[in-house]
PDB file of N, CA and C in Angstrom:
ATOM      1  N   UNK A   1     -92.804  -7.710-156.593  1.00  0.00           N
ATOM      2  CA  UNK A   1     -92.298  -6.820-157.593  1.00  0.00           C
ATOM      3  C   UNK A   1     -92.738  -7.294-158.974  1.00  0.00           C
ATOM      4  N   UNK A   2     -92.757  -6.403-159.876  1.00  0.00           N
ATOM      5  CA  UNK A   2     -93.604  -6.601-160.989  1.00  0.00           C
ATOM      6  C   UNK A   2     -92.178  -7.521-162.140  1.00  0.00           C
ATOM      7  N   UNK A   3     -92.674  -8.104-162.722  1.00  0.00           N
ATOM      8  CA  UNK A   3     -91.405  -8.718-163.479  1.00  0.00           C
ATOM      9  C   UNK A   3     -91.195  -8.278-165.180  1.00  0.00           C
ATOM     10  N   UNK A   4     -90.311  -7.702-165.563  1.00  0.00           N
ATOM     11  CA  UNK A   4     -89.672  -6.939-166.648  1.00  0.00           C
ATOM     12  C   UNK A   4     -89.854  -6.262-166.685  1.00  0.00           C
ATOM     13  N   UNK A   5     -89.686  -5.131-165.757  1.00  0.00           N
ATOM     14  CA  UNK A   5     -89.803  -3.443-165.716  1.00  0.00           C
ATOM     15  C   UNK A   5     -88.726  -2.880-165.113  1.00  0.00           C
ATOM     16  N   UNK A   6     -87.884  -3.758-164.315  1.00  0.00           N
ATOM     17  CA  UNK A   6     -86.239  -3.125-164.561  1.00  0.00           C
ATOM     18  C   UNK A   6     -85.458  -3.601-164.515  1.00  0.00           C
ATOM     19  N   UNK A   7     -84.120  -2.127-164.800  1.00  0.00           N
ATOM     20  CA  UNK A   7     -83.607  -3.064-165.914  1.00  0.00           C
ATOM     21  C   UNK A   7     -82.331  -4.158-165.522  1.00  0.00           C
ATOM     22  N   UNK A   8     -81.644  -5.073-166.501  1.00  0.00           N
ATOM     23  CA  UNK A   8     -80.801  -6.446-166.608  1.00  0.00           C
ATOM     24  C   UNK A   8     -79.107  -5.989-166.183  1.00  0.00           C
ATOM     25  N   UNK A   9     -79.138  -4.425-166.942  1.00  0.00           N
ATOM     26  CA  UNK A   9     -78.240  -3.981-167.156  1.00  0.00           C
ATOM     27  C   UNK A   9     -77.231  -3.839-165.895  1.00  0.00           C
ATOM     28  N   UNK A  10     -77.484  -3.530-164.908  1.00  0.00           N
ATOM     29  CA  UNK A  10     -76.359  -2.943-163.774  1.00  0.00           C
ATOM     30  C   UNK A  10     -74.988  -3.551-163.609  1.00  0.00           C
ATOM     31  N   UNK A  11     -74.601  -2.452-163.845  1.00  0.00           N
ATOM     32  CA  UNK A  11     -72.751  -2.757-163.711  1.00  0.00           C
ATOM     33  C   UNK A  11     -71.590  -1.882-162.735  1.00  0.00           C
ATOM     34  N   UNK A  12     -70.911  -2.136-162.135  1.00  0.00           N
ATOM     35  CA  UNK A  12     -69.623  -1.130-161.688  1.00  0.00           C
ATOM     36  C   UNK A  12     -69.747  -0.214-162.137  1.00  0.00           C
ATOM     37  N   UNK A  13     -69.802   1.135-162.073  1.00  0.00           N
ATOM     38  CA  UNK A  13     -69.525   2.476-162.126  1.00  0.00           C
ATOM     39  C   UNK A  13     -69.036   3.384-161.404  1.00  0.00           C
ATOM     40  N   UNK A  14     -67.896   4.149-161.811  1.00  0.00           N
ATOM     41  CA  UNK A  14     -67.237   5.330-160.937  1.00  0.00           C
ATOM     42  C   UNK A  14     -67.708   6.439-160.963  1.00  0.00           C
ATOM     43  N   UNK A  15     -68.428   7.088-160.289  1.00  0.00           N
ATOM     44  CA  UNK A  15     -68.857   8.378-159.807  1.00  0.00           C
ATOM     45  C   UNK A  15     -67.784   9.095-159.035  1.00  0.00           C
ATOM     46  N   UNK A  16     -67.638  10.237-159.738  1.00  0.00           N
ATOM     47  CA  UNK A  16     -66.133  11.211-159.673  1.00  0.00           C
ATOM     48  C   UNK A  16     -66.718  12.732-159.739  1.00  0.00           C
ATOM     49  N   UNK A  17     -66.704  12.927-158.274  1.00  0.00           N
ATOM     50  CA  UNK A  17     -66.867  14.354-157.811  1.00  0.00           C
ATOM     51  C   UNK A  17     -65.682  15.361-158.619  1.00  0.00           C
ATOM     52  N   UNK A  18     -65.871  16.328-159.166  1.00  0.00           N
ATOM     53  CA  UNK A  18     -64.812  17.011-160.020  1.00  0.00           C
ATOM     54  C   UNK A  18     -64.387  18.115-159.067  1.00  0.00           C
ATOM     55  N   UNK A  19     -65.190  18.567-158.010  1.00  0.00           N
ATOM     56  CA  UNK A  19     -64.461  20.012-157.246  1.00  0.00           C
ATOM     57  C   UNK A  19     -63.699  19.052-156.230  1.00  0.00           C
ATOM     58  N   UNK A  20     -63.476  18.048-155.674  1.00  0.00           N
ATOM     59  CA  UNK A  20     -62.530  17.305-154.130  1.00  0.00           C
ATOM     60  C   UNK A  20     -61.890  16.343-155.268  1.00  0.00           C
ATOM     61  N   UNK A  21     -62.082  15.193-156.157  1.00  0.00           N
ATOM     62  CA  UNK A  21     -61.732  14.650-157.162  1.00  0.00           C
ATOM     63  C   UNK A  21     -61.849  13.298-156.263  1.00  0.00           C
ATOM     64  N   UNK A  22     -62.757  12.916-155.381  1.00  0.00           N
ATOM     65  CA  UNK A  22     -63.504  11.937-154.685  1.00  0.00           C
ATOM     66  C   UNK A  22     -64.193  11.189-155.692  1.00  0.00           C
ATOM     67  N   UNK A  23     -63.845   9.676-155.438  1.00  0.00           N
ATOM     68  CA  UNK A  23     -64.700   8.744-156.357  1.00  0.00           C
ATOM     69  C   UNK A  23     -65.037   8.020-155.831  1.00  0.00           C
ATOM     70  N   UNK A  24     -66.089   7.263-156.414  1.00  0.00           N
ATOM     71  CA  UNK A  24     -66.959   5.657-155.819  1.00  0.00           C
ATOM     72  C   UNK A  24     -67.196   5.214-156.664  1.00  0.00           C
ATOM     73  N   UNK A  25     -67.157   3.803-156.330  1.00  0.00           N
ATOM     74  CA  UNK A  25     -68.080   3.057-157.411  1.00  0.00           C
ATOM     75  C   UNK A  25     -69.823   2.469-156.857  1.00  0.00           C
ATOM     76  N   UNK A  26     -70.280   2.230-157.324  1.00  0.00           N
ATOM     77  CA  UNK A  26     -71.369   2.087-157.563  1.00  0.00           C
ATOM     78  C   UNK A  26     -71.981   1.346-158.143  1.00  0.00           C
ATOM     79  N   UNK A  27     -73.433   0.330-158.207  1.00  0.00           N
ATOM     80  CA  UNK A  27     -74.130  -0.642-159.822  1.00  0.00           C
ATOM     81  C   UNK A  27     -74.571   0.639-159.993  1.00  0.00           C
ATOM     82  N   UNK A  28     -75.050   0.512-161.514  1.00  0.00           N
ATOM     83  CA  UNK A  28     -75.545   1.745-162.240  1.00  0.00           C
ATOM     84  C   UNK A  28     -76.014   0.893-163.768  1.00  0.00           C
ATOM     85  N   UNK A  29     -76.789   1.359-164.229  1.00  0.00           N
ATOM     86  CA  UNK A  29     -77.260   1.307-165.718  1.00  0.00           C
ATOM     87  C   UNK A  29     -76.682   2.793-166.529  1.00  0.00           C
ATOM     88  N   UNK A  30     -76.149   3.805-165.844  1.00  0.00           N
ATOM     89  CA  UNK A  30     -76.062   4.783-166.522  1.00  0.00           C
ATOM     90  C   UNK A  30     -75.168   4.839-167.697  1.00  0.00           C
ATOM     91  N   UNK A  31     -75.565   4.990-168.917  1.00  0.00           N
ATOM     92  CA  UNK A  31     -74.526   5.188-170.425  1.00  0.00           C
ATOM     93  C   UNK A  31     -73.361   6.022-170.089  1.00  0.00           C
ATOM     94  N   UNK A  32     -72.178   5.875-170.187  1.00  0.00           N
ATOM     95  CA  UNK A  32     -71.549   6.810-170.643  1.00  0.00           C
ATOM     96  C   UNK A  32     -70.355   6.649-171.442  1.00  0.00           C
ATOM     97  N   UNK A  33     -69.416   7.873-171.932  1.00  0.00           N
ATOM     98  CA  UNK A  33     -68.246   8.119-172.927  1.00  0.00           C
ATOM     99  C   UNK A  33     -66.858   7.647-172.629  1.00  0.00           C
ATOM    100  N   UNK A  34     -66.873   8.154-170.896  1.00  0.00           N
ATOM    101  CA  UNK A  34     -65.750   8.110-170.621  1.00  0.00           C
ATOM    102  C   UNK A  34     -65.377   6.678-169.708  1.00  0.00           C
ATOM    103  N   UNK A  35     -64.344   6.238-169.458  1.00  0.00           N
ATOM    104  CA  UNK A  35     -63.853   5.208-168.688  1.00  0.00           C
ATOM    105  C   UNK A  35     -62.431   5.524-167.850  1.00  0.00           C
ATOM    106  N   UNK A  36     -62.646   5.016-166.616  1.00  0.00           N
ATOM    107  CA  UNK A  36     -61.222   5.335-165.720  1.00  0.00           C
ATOM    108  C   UNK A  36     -60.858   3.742-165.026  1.00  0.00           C
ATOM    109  N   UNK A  37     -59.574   3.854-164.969  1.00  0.00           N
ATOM    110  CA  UNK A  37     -59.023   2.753-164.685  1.00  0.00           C
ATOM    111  C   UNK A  37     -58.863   2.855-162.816  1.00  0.00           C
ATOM    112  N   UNK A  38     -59.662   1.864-161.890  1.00  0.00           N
ATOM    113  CA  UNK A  38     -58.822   2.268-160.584  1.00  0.00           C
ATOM    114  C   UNK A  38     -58.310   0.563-160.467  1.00  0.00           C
ATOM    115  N   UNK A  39     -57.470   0.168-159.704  1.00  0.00           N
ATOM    116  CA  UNK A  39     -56.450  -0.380-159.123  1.00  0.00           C
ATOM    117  C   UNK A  39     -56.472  -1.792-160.157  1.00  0.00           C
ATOM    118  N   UNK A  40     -56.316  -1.434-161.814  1.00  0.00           N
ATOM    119  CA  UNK A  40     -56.458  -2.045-162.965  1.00  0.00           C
ATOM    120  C   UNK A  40     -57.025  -2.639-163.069  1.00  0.00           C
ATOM    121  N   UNK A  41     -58.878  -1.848-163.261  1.00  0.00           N
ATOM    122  CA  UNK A  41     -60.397  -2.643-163.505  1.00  0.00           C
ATOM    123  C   UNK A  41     -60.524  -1.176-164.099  1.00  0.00           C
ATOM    124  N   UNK A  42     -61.491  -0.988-165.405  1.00  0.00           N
ATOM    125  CA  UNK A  42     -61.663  -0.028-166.025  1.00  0.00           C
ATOM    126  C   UNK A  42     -63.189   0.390-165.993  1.00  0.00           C
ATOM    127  N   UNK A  43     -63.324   0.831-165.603  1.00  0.00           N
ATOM    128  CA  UNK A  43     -65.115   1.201-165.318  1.00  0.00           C
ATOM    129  C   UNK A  43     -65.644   2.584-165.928  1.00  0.00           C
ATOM    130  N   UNK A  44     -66.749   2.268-166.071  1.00  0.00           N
ATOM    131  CA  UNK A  44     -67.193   3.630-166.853  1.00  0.00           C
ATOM    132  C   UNK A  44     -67.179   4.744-166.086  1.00  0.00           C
ATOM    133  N   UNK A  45     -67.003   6.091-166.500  1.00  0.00           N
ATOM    134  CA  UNK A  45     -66.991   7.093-165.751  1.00  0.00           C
ATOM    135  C   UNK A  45     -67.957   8.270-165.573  1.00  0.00           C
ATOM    136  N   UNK A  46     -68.575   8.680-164.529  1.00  0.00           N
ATOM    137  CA  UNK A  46     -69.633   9.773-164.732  1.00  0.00           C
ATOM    138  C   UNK A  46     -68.947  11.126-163.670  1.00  0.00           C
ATOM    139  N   UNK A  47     -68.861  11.881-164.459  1.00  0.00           N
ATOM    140  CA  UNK A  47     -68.573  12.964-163.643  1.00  0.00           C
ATOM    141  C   UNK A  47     -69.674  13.523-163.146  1.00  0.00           C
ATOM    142  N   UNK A  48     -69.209  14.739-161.705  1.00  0.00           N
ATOM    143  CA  UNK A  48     -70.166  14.880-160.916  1.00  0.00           C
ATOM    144  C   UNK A  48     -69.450  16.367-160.295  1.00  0.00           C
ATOM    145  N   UNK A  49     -70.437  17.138-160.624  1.00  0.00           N
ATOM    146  CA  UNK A  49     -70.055  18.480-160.140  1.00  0.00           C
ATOM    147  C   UNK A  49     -70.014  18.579-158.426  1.00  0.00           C
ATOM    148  N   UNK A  50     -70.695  17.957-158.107  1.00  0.00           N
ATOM    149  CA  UNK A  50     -70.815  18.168-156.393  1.00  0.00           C
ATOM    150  C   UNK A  50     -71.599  16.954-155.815  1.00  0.00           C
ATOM    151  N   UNK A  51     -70.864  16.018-154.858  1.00  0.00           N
ATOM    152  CA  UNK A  51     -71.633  15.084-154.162  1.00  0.00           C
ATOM    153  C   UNK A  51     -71.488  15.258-152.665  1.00  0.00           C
ATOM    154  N   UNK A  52     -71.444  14.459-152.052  1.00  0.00           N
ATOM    155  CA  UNK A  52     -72.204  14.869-150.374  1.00  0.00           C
ATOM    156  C   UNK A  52     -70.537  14.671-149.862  1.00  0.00           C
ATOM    157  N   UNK A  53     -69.647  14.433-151.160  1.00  0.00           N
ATOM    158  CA  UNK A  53     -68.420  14.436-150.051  1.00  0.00           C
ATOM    159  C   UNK A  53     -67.915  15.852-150.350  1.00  0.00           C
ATOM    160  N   UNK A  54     -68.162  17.188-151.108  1.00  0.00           N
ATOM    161  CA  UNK A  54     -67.928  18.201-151.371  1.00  0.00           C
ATOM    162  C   UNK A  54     -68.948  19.185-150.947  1.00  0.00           C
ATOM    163  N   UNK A  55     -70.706  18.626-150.576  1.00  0.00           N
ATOM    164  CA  UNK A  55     -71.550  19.193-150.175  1.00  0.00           C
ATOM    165  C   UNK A  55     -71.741  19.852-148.829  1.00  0.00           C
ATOM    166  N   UNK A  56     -71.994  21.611-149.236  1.00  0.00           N
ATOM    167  CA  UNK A  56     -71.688  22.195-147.697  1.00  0.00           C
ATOM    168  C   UNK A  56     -72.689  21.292-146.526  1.00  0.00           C
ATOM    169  N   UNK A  57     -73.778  20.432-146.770  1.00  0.00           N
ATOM    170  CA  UNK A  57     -74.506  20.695-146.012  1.00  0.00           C
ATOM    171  C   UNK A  57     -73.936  19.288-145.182  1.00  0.00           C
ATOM    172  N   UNK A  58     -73.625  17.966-145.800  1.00  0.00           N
ATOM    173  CA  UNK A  58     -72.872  16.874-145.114  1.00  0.00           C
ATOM    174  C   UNK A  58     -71.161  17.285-144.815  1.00  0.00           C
ATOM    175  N   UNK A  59     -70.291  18.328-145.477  1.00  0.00           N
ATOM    176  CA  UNK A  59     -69.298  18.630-144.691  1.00  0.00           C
ATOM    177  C   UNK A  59     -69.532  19.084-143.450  1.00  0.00           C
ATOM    178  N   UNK A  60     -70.681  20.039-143.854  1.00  0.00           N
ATOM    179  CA  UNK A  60     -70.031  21.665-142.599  1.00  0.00           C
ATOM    180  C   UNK A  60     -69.911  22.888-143.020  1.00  0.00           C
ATOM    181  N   UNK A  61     -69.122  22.926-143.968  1.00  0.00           N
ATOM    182  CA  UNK A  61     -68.304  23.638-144.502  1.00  0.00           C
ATOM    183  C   UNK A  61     -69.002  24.902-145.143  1.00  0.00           C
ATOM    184  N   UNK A  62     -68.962  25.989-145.044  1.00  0.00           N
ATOM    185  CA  UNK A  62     -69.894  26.702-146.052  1.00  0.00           C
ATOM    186  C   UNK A  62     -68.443  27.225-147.272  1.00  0.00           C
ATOM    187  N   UNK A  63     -68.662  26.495-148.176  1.00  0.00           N
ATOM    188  CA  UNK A  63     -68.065  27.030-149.130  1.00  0.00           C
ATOM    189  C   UNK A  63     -68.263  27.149-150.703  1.00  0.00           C
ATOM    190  N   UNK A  64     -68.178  28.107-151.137  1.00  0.00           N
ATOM    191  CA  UNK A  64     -68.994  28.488-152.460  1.00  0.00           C
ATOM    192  C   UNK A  64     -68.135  27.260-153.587  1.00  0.00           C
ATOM    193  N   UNK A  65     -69.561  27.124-154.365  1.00  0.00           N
ATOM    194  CA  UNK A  65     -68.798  26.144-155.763  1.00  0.00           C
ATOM    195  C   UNK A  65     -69.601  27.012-156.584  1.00  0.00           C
ATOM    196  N   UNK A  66     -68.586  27.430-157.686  1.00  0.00           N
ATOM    197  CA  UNK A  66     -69.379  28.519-158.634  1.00  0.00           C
ATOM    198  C   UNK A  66     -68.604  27.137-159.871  1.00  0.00           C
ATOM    199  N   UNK A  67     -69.758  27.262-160.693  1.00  0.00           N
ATOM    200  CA  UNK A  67     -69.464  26.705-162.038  1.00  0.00           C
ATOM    201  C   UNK A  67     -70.108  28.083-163.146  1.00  0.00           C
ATOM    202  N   UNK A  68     -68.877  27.751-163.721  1.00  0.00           N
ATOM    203  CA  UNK A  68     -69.017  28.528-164.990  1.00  0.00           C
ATOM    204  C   UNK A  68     -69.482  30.379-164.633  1.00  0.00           C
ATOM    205  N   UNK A  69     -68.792  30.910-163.695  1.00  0.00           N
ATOM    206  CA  UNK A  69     -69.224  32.240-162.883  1.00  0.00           C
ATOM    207  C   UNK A  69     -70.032  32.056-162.767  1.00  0.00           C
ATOM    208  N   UNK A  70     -71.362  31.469-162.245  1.00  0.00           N
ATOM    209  CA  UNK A  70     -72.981  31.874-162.211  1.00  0.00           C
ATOM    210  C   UNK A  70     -72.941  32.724-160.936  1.00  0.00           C
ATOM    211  N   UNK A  71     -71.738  32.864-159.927  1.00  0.00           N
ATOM    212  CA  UNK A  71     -72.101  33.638-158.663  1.00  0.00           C
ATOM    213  C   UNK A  71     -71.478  35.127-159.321  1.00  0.00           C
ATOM    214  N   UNK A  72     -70.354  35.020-159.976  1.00  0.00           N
ATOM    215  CA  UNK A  72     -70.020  36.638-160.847  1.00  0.00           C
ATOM    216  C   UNK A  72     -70.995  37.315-161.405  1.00  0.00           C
ATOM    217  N   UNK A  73     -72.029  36.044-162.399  1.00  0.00           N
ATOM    218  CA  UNK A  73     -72.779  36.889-163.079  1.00  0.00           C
ATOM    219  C   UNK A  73     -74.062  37.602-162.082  1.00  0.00           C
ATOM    220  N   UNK A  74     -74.337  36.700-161.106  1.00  0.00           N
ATOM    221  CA  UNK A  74     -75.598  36.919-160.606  1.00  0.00           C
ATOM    222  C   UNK A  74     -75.205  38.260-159.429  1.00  0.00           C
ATOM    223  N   UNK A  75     -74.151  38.218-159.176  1.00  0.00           N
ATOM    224  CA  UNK A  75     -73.579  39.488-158.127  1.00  0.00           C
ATOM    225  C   UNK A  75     -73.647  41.166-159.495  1.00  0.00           C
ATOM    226  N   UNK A  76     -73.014  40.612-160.716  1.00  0.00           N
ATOM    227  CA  UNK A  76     -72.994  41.943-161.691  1.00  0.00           C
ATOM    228  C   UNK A  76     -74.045  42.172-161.855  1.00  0.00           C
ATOM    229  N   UNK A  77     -75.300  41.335-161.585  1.00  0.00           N
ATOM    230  CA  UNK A  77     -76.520  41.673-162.343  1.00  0.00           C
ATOM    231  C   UNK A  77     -77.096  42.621-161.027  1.00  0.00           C
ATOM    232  N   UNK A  78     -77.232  42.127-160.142  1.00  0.00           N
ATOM    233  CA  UNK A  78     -77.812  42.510-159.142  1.00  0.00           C
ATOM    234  C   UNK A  78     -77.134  43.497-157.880  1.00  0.00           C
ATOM    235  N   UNK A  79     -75.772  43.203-158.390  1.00  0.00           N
ATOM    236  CA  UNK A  79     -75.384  44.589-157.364  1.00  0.00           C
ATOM    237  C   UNK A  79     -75.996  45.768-157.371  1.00  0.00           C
ATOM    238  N   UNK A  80     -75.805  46.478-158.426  1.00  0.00           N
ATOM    239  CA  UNK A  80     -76.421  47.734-158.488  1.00  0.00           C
ATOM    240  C   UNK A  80     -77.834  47.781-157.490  1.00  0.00           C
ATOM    241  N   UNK A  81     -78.710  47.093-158.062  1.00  0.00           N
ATOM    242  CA  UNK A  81     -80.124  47.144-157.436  1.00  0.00           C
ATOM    243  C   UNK A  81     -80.183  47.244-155.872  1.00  0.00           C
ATOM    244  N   UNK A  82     -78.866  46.631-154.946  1.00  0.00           N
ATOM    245  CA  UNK A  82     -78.607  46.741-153.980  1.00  0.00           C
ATOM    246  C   UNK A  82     -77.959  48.119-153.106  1.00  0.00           C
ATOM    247  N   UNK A  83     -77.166  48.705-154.525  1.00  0.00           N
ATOM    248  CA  UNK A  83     -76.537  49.781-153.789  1.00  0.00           C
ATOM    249  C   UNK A  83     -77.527  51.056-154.277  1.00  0.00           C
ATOM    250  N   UNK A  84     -78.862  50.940-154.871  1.00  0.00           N
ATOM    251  CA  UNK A  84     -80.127  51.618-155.049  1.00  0.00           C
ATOM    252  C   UNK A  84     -81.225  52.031-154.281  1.00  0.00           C
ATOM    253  N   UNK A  85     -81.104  50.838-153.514  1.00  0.00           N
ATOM    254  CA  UNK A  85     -82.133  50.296-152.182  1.00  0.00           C
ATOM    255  C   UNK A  85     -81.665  51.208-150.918  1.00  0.00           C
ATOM    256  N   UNK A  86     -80.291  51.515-151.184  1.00  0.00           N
ATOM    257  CA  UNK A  86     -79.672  51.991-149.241  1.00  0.00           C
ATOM    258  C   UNK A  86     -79.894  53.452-149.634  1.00  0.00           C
TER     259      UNK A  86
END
């Protein structure tokens, strides 16, 4: 391996699925704002819209995660065009 090309930095980090509210920790270099306390050790925090413990394809599960309506908007946009077609 080549020597000083990565990086010194790695530390504890909590990775926190926000749709199940599933966390891990993890080493990580990643920056961040926030910090969460688990069983009184305070680690930095990265939120996470969807990881493989909320993901249909390692549950099973087929179940929709809409952030911010993108499945409302994309159904208003495109319905019509559907009920055009029949």
């Amino acid at each position: 391996m080549k020597k000083g090309i990565h990086p010194e930095s790695y530390r504890p980090v909590v990775f926190k699925d926000m749709s199940n509210d599933d966390a891990f920790i993890t080493r990580s270099t990643v920056t961040t704002k926030e910090n969460i306390v688990i069983d009184g050790v305070t680690y930095p925090l990265v939120k996470l819209e969807i990881s493989s413990s909320s993901h249909p394809f390692y549950t099973g599960k087929t179940k929709l995660v809409d952030t911010a309506g993108r499945v409302d908007k994309f159904m208003s946009r495109y319905q019509n065009r559907a009920t055009r077609n029949k």
